[in-house]
Protein backbone atom coordinates (compact mmCIF):
# COMPACT_ATOMS: atom_id res chain seq x y z
CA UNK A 1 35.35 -55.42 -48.73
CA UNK A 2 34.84 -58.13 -50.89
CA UNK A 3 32.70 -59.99 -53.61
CA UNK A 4 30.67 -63.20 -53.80
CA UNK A 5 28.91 -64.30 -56.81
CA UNK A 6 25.77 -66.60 -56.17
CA UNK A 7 22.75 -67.58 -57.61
CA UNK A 8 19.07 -67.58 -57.34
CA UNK A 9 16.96 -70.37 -58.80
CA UNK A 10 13.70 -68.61 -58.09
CA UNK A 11 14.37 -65.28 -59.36
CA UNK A 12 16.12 -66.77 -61.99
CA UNK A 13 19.62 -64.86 -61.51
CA UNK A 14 22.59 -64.42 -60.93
CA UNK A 15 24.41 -62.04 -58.35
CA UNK A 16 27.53 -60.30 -57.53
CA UNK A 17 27.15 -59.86 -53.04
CA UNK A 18 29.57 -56.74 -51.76
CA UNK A 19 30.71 -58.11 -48.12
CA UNK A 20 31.73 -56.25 -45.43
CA UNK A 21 34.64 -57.38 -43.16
CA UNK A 22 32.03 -59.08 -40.96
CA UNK A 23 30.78 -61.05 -43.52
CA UNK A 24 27.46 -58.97 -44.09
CA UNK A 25 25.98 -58.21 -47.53
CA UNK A 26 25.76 -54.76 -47.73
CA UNK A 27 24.69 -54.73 -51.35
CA UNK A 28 23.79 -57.08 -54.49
CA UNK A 29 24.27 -56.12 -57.96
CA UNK A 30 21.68 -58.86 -59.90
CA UNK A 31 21.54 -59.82 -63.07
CA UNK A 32 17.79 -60.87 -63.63
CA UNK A 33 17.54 -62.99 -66.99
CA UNK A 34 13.89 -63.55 -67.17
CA UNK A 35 13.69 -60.10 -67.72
CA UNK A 36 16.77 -59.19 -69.16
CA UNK A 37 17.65 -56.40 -66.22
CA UNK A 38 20.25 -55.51 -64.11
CA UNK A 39 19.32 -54.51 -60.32
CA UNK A 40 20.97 -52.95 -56.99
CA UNK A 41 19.97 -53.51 -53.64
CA UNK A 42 22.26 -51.68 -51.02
CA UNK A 43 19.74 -52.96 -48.06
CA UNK A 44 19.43 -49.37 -46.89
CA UNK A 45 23.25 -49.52 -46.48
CA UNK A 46 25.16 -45.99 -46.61
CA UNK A 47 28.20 -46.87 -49.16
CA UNK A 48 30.95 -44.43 -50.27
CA UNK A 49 30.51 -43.77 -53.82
CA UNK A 50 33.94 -44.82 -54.79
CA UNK A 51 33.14 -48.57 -53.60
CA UNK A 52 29.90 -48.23 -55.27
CA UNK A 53 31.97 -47.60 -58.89
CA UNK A 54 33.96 -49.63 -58.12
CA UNK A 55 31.32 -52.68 -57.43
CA UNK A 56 29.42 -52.09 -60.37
CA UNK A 57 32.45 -52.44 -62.37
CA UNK A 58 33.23 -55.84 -61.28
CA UNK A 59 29.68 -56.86 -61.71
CA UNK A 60 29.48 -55.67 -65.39
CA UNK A 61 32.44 -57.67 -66.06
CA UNK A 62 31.80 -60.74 -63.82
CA UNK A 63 27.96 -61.23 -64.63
CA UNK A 64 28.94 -61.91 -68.28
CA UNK A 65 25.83 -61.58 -71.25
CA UNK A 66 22.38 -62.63 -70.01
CA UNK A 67 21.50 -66.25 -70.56
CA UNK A 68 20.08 -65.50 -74.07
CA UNK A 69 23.07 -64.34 -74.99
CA UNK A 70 22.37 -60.14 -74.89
CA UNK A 71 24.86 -58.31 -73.39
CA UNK A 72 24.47 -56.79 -70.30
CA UNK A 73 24.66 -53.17 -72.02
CA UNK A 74 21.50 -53.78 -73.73
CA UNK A 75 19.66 -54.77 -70.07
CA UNK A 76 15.66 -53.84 -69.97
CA UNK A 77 15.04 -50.56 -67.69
CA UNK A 78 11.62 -49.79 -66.13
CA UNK A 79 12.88 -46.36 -64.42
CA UNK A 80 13.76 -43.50 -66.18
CA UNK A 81 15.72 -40.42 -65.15
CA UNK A 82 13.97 -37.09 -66.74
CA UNK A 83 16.80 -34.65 -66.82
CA UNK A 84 16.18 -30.71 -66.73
């Protein structure tokens, strides 16, 4: 596995790609600065949970503050998770 950061004009953000030896995205970590959130796509891929840690870590530290300057630890959430 591996990582590629890239960009998205459009959706106005940045990304951190996890690549498979075949050169497939199997997920994207994105850090959205319009609004200031932080989203993960794994495609409907099945990924260990260890790589998954792992990948968010380098994200957090690679995706540096939002473009307003906030850090990443104070990203927007719209989904909450109600514990019991």
């Amino acid at each position: 596995m591996q990582y590629q950061i890239s960009s998205n004009a459009f959706r106005d953000s940045l990304s951190v790609e996890l690549i498979d030896a075949d050169g497939d995205i199997l997920a994207e970590i994105s850090r959205l600065d319009g609004l200031n959130q932080l989203k993960l796509n794994t495609f409907n891929n099945d990924i260990d949970l260890a790589v998954l840690e792992e990948f968010i870590l380098y994200a957090r530290e690679n995706l540096e503050c939002f473009e307003d300057g906030s850090p990443l630890s104070e990203a927007r959430t719209t989904q909450y998770i109600s514990h019991r």
